[in-house]
PDB file of N, CA and C in Angstrom:
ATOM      1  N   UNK A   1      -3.390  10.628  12.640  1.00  0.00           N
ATOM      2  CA  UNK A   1      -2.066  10.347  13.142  1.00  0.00           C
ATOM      3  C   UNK A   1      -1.166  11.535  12.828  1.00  0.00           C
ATOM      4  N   UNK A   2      -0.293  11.450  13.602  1.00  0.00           N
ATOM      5  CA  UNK A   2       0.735  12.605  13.369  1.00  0.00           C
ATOM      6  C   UNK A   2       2.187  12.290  12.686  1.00  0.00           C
ATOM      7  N   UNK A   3       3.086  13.019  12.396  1.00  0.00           N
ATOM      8  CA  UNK A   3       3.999  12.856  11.721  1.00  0.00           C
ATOM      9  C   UNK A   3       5.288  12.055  12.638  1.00  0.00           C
ATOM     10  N   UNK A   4       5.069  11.792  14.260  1.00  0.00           N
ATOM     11  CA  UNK A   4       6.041  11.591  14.520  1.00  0.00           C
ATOM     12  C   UNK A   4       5.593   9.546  14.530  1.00  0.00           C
ATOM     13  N   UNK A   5       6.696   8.861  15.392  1.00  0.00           N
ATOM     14  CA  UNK A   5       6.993   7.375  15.135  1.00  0.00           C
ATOM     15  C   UNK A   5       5.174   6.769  16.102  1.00  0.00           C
ATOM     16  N   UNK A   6       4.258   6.205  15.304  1.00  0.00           N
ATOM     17  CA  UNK A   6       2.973   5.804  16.166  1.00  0.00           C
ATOM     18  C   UNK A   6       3.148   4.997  16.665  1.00  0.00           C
ATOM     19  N   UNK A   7       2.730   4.766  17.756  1.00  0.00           N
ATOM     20  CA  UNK A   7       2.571   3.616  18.547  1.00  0.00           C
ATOM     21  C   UNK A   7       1.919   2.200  17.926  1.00  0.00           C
ATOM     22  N   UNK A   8       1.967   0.895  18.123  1.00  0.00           N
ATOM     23  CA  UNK A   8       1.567   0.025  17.374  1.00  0.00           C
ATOM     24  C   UNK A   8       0.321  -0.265  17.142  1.00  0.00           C
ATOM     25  N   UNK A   9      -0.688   0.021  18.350  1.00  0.00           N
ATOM     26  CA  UNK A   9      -1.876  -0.430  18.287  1.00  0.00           C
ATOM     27  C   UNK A   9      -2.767   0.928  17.136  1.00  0.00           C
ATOM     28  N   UNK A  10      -1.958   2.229  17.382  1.00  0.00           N
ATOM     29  CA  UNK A  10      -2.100   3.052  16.482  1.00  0.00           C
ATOM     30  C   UNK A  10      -2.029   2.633  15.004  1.00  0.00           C
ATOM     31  N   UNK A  11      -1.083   2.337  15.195  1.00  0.00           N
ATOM     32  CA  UNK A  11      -0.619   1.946  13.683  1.00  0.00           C
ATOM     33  C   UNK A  11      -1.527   1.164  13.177  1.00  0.00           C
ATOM     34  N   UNK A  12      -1.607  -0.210  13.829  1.00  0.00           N
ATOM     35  CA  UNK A  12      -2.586  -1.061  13.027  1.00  0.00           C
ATOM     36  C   UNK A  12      -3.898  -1.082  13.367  1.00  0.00           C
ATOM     37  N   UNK A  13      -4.364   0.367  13.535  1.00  0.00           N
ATOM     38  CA  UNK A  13      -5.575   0.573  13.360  1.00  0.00           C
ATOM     39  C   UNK A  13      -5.863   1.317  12.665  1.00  0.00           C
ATOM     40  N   UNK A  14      -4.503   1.999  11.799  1.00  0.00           N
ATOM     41  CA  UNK A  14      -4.550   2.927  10.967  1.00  0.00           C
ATOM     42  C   UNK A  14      -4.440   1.789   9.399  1.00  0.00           C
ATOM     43  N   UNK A  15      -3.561   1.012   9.745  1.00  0.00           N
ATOM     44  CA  UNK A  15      -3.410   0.055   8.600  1.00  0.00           C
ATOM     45  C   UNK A  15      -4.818  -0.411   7.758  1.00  0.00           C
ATOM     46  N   UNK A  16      -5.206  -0.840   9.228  1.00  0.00           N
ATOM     47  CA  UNK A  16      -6.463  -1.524   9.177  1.00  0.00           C
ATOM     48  C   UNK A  16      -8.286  -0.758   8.344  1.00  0.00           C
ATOM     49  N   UNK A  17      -7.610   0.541   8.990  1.00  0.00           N
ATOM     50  CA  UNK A  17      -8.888   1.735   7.631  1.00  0.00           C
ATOM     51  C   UNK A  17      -8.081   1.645   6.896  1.00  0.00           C
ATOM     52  N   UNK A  18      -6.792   1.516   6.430  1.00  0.00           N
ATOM     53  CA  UNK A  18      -6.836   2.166   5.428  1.00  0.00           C
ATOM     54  C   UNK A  18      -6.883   0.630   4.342  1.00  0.00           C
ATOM     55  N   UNK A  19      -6.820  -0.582   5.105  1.00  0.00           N
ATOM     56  CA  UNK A  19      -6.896  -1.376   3.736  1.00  0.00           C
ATOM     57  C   UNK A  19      -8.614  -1.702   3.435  1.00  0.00           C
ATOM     58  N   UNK A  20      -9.106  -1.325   4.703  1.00  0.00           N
ATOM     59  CA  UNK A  20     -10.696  -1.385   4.578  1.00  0.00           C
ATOM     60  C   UNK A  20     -11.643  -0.356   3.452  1.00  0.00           C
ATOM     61  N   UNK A  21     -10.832   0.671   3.216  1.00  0.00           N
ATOM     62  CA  UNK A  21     -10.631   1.459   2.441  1.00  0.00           C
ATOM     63  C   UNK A  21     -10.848   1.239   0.920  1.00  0.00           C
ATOM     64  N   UNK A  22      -9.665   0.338   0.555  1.00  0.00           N
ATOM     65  CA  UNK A  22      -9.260  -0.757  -0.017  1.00  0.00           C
ATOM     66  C   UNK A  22      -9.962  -2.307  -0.486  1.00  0.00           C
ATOM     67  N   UNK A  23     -10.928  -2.238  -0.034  1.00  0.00           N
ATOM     68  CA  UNK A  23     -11.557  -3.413  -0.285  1.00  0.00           C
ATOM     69  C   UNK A  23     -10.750  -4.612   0.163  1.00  0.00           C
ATOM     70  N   UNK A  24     -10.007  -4.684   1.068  1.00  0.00           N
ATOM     71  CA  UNK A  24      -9.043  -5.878   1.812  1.00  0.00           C
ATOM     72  C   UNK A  24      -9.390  -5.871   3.011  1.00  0.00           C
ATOM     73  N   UNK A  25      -8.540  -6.809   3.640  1.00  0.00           N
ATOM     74  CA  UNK A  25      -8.945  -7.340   5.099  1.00  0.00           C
ATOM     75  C   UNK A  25      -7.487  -7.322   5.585  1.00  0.00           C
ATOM     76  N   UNK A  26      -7.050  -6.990   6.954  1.00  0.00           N
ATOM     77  CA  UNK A  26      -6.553  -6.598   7.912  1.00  0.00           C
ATOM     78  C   UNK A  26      -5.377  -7.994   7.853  1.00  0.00           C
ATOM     79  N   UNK A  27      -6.074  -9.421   7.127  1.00  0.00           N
ATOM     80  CA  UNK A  27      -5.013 -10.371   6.981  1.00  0.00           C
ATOM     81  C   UNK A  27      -3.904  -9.898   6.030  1.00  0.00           C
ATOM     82  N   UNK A  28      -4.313  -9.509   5.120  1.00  0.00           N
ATOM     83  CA  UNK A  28      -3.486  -8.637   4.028  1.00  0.00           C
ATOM     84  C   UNK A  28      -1.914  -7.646   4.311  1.00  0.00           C
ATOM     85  N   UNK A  29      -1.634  -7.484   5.416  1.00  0.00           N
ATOM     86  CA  UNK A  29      -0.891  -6.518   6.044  1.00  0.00           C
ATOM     87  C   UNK A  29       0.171  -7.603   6.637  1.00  0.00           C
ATOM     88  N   UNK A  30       1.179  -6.860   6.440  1.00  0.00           N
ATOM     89  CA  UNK A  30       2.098  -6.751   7.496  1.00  0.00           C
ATOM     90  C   UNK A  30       2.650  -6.171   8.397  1.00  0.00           C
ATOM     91  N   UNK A  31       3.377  -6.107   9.041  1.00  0.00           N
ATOM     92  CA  UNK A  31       3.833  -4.837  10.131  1.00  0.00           C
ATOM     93  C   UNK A  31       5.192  -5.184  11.068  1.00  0.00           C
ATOM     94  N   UNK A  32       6.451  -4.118  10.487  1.00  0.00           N
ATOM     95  CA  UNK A  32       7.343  -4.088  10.867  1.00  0.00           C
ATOM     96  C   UNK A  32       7.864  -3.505  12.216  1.00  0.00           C
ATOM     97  N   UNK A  33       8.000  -3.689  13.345  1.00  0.00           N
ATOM     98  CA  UNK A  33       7.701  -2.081  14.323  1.00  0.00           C
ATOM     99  C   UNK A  33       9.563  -1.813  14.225  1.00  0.00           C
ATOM    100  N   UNK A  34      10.312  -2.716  14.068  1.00  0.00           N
ATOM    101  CA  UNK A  34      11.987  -2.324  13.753  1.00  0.00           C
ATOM    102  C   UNK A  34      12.006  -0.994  13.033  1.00  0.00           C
ATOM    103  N   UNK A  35      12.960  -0.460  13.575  1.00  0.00           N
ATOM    104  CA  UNK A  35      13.406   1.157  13.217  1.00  0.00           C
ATOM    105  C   UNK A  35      14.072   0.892  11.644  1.00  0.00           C
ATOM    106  N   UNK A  36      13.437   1.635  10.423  1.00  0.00           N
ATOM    107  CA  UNK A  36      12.420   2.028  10.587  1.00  0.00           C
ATOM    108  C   UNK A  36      11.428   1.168  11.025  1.00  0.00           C
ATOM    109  N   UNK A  37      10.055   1.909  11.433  1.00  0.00           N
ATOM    110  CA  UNK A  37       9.095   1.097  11.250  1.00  0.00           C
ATOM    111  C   UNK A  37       8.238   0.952  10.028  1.00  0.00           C
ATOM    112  N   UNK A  38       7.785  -0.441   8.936  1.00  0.00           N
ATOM    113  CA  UNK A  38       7.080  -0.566   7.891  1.00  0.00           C
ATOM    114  C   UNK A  38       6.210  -0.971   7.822  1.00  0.00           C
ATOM    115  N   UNK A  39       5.132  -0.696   7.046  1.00  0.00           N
ATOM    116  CA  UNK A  39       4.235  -1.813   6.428  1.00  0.00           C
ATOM    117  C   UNK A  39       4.157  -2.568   5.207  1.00  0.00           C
ATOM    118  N   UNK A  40       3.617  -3.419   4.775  1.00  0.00           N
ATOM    119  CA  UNK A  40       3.679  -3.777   3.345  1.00  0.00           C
ATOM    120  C   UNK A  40       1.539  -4.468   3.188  1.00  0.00           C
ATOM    121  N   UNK A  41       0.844  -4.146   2.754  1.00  0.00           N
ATOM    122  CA  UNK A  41      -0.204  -4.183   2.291  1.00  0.00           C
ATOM    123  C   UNK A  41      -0.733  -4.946   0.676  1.00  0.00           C
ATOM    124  N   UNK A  42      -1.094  -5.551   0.672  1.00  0.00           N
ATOM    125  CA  UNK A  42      -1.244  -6.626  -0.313  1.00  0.00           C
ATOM    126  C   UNK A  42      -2.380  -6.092  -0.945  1.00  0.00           C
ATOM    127  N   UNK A  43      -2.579  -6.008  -2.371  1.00  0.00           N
ATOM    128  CA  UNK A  43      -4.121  -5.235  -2.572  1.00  0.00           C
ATOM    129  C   UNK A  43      -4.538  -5.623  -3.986  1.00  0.00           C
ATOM    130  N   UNK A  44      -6.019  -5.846  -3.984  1.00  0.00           N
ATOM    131  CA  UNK A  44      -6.416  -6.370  -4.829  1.00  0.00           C
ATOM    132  C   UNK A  44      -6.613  -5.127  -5.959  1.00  0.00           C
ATOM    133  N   UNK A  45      -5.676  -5.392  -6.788  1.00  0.00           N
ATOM    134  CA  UNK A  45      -5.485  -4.222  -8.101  1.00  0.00           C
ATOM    135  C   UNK A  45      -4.288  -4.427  -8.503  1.00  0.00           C
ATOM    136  N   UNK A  46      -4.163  -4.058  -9.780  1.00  0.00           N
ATOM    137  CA  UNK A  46      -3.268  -4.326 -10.846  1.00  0.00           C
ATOM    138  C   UNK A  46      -3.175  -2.918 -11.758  1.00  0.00           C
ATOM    139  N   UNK A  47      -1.487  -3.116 -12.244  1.00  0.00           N
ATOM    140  CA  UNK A  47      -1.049  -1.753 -12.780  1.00  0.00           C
ATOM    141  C   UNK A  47      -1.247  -2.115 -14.332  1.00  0.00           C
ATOM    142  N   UNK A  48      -1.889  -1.200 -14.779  1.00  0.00           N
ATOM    143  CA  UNK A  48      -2.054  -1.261 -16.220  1.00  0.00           C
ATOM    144  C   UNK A  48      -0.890  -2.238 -16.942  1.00  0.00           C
ATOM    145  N   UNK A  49       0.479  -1.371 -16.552  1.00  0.00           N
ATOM    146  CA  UNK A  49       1.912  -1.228 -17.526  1.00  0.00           C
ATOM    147  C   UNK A  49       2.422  -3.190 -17.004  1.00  0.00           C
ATOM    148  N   UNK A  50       1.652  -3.508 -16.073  1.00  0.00           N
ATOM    149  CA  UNK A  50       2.117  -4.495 -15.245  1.00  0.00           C
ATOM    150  C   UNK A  50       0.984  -5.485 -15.177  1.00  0.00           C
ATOM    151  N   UNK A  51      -0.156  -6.093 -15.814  1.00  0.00           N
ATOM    152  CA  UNK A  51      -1.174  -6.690 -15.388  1.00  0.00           C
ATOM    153  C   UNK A  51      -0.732  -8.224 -14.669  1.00  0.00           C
ATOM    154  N   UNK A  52      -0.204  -8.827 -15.200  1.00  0.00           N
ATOM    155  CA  UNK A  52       0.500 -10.092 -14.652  1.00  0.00           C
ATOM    156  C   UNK A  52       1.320  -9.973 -13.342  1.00  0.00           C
ATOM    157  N   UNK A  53       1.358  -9.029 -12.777  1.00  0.00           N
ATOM    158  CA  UNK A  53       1.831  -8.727 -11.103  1.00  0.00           C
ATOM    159  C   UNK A  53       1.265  -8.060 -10.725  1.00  0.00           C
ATOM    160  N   UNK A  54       1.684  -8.779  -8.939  1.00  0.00           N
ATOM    161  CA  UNK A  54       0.275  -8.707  -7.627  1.00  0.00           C
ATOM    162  C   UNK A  54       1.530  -7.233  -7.115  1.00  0.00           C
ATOM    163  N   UNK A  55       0.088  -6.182  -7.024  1.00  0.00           N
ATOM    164  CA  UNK A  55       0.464  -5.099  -6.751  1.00  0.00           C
ATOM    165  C   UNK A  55       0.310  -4.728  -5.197  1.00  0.00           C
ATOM    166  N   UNK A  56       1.194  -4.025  -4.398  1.00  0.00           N
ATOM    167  CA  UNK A  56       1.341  -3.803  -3.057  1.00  0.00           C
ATOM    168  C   UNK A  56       1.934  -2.471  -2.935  1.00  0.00           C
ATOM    169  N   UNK A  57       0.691  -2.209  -1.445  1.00  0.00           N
ATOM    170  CA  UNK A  57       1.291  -0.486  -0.829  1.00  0.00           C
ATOM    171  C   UNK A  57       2.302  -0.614  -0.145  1.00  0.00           C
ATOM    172  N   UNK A  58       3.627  -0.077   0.429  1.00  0.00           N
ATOM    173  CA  UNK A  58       4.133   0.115   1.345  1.00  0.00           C
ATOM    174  C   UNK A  58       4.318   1.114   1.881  1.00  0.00           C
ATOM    175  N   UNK A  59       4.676   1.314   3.324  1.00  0.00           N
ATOM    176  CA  UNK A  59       4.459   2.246   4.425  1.00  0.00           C
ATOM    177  C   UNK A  59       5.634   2.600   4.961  1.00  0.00           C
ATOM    178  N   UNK A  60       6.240   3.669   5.093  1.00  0.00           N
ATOM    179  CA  UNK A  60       7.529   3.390   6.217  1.00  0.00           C
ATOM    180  C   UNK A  60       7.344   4.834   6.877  1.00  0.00           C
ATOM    181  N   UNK A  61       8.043   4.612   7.772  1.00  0.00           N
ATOM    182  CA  UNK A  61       7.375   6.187   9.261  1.00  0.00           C
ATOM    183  C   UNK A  61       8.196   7.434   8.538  1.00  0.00           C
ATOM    184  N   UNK A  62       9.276   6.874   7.659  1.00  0.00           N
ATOM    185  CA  UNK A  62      10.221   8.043   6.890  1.00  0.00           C
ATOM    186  C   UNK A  62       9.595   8.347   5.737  1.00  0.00           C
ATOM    187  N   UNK A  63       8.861   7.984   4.726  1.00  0.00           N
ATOM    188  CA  UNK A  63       7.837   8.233   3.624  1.00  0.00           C
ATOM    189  C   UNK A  63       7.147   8.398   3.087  1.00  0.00           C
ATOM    190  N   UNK A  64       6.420   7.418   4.254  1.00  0.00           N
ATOM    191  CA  UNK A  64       5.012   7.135   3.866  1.00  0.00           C
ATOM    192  C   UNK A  64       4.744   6.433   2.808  1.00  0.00           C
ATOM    193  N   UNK A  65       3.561   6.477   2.098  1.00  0.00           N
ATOM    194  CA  UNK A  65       2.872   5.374   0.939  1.00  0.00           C
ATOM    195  C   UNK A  65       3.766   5.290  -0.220  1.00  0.00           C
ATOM    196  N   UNK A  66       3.608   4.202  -0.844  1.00  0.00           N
ATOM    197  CA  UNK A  66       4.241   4.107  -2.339  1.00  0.00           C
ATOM    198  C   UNK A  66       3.738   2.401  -2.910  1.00  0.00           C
ATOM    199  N   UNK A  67       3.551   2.628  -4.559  1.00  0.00           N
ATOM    200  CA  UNK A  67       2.386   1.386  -4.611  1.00  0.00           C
ATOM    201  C   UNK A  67       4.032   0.796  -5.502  1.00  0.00           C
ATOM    202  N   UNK A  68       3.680  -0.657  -5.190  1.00  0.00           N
ATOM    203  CA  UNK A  68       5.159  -1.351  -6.191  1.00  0.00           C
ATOM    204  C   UNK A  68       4.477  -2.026  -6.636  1.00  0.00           C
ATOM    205  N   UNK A  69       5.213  -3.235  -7.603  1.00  0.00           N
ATOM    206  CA  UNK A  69       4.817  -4.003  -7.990  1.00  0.00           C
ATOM    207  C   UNK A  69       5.442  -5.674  -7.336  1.00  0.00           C
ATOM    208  N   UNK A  70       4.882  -6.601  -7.117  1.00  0.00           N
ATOM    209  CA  UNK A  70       6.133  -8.009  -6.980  1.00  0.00           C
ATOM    210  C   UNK A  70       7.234  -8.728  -8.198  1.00  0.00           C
ATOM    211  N   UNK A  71       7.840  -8.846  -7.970  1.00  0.00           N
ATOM    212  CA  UNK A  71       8.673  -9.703  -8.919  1.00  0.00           C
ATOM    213  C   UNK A  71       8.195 -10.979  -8.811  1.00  0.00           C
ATOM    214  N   UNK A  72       9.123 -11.951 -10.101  1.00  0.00           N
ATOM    215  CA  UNK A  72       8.973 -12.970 -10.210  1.00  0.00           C
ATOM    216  C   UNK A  72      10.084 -14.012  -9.496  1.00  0.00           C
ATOM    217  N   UNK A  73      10.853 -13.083  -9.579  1.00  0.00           N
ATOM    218  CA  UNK A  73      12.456 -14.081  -9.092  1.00  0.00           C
ATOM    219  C   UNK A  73      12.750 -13.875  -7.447  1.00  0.00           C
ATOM    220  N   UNK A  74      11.501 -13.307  -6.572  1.00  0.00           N
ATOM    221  CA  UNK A  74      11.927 -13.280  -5.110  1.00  0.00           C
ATOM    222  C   UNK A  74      13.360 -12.091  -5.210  1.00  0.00           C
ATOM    223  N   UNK A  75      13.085 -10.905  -6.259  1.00  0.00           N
ATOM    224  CA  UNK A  75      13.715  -9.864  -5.842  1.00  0.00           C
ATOM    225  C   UNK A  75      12.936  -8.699  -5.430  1.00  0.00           C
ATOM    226  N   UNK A  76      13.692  -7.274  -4.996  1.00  0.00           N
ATOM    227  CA  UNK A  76      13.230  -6.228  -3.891  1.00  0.00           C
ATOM    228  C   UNK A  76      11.948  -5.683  -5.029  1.00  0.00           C
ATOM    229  N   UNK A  77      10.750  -5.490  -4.456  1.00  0.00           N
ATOM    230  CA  UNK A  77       9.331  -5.092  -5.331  1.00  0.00           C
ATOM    231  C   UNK A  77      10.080  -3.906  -6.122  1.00  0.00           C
ATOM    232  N   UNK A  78       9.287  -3.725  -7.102  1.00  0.00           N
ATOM    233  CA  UNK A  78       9.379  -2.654  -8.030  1.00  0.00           C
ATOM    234  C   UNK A  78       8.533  -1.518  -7.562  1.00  0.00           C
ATOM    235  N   UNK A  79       9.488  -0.493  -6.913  1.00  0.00           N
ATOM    236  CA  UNK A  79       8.357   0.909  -6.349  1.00  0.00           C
ATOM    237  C   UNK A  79       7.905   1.809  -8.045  1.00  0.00           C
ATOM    238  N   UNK A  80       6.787   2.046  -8.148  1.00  0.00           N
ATOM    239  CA  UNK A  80       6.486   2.668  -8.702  1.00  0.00           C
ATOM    240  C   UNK A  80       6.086   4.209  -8.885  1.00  0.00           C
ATOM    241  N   UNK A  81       5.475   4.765  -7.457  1.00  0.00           N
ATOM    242  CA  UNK A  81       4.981   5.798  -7.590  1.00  0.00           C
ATOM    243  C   UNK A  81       5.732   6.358  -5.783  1.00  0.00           C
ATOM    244  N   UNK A  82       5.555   7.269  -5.373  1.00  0.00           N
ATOM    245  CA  UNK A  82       5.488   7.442  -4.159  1.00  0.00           C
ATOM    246  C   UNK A  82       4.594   8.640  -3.693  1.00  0.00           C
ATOM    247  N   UNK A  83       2.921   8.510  -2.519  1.00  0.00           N
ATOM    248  CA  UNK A  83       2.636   9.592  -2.337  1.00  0.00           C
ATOM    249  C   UNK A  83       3.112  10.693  -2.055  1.00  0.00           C
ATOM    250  N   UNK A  84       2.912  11.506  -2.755  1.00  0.00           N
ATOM    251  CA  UNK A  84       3.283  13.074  -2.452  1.00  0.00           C
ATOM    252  C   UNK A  84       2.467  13.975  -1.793  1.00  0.00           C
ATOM    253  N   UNK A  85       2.512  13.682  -0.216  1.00  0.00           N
ATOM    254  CA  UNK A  85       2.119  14.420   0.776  1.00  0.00           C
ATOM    255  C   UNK A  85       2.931  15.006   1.960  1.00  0.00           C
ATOM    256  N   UNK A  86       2.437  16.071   2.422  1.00  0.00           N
ATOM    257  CA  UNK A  86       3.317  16.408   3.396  1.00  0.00           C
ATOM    258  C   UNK A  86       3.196  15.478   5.376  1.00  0.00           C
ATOM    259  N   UNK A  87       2.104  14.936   5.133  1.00  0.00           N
ATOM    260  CA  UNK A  87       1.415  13.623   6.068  1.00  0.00           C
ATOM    261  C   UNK A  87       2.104  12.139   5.490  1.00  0.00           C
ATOM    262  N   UNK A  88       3.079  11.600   6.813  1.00  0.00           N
ATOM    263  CA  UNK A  88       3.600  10.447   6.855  1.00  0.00           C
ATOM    264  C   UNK A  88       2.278   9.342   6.757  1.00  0.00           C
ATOM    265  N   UNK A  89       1.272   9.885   7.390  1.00  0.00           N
ATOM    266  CA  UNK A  89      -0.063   9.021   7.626  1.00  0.00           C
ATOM    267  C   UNK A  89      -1.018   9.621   7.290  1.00  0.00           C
ATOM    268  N   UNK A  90      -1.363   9.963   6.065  1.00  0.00           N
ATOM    269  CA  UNK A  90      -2.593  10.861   4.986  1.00  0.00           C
ATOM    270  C   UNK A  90      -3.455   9.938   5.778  1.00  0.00           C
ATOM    271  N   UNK A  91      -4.720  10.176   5.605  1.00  0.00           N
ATOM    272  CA  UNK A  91      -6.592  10.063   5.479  1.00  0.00           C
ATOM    273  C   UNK A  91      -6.370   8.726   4.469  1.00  0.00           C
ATOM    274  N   UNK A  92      -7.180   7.678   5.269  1.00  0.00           N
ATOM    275  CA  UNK A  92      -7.690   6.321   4.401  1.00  0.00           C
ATOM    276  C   UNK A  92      -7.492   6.823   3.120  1.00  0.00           C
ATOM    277  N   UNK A  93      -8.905   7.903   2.883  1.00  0.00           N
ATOM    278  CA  UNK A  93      -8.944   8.661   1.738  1.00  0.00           C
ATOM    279  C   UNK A  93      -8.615   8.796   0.523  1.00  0.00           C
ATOM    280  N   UNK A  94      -7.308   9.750   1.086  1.00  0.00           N
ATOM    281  CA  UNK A  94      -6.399   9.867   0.140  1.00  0.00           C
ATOM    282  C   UNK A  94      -5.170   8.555  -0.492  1.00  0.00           C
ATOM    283  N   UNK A  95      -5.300   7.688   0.379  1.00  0.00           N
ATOM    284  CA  UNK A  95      -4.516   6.595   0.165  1.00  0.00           C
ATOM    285  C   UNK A  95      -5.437   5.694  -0.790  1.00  0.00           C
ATOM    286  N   UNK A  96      -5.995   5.820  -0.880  1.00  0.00           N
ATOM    287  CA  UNK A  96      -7.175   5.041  -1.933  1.00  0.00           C
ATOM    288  C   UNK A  96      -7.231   6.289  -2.902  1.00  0.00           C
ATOM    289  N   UNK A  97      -7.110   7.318  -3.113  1.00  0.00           N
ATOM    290  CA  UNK A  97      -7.439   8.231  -4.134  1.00  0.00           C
ATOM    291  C   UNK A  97      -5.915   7.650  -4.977  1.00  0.00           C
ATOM    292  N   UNK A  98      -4.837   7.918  -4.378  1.00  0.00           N
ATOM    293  CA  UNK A  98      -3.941   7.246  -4.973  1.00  0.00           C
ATOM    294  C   UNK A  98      -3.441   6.608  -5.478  1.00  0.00           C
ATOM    295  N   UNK A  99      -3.770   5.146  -4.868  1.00  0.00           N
ATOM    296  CA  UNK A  99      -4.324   3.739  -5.002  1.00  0.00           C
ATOM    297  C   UNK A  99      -4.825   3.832  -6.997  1.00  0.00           C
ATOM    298  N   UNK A 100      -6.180   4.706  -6.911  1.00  0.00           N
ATOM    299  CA  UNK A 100      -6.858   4.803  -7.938  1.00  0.00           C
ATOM    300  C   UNK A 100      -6.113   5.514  -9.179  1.00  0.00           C
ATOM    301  N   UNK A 101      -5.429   6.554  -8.882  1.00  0.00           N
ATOM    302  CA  UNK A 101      -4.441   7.161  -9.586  1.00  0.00           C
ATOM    303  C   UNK A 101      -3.372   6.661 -10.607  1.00  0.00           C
ATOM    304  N   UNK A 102      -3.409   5.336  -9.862  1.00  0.00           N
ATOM    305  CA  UNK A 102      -1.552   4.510 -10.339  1.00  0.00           C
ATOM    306  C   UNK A 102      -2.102   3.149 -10.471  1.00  0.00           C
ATOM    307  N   UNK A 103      -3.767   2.465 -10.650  1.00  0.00           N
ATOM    308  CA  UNK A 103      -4.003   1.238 -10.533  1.00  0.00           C
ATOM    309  C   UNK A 103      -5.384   1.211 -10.556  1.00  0.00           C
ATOM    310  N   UNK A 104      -5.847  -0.030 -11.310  1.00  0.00           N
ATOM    311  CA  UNK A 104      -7.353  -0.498 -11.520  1.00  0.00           C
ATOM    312  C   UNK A 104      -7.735  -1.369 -11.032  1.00  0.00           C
ATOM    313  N   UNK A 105      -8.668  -1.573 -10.520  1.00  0.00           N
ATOM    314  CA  UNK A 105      -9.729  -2.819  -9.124  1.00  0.00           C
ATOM    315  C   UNK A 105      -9.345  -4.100 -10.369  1.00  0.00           C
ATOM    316  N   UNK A 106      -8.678  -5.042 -10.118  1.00  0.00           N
ATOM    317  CA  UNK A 106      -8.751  -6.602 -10.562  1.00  0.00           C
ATOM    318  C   UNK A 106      -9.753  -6.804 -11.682  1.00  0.00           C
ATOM    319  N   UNK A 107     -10.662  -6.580 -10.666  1.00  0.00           N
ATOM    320  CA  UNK A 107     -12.279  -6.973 -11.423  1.00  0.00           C
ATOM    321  C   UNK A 107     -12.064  -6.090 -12.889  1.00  0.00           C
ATOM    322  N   UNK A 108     -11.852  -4.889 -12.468  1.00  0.00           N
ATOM    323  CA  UNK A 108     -11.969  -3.956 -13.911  1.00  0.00           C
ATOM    324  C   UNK A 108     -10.665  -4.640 -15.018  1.00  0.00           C
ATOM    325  N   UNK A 109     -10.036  -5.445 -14.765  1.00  0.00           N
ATOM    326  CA  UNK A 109      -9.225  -5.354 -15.861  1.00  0.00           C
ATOM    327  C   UNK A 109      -9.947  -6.979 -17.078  1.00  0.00           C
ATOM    328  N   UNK A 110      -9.695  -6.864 -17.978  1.00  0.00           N
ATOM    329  CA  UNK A 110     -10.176  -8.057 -19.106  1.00  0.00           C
ATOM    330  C   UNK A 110      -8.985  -9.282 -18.509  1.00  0.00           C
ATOM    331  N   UNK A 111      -9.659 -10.577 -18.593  1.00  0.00           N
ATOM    332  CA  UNK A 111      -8.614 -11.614 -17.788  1.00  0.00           C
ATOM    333  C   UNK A 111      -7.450 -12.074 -19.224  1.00  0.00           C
ATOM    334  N   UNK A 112      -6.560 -11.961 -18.773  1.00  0.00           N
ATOM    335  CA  UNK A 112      -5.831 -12.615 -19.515  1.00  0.00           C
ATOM    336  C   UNK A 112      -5.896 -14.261 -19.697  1.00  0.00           C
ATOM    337  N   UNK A 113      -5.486 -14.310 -21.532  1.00  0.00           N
ATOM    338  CA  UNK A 113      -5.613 -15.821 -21.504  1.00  0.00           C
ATOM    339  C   UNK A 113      -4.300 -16.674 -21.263  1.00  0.00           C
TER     340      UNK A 113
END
């Protein structure tokens, strides 16, 4: 994909590698096409600093990636990191290298009691 606004079916076929990527499924997603246009991606992994919250990518055509965290009280997610690329729409790839960077697969973490 390129840097300018993608078309939708683009988009969520880009969504769609990249949560496959991800070990998720395509239900997982959302998709905003309103200016901006966003995504929000639901993903199975958890932030060290944060284990007790469900961690999520979001997408916007002005930014690109950034992993947050959810709240508890139905307030705005907690952004944590934001990719640092010069690509609005990096490589599956690298969005999972990232992913890995700032967060550990579920499975890998010890369950809390």
């Amino acid at each position: 994909m390129n840097d300018s606004v993608p078309d939708f079916a683009r988009l969520r076929g880009y969504l769609a590698t990249v949560a496959s990527g991800l070990d998720v499924g395509l239900e997982s997603c959302t998709l905003d096409i309103d200016a901006p246009v966003s995504a929000y991606l639901a993903v199975d992994h958890k932030v060290p600093a944060y284990p007790e919250r469900d961690v999520a990518l979001l997408w916007d055509e002005r930014g690109g990636w950034s992993i947050a965290v959810e709240t508890h009280s139905g307030e705005d997610l907690i952004v944590l990191a934001a990719m640092d690329t010069a690509e609005v729409a990096p490589p599956a790839e690298q969005v999972a290298e990232f992913v890995a960077q700032h967060c550990v697969a579920r499975r890998g973490l010890p369950s809390v009691a």
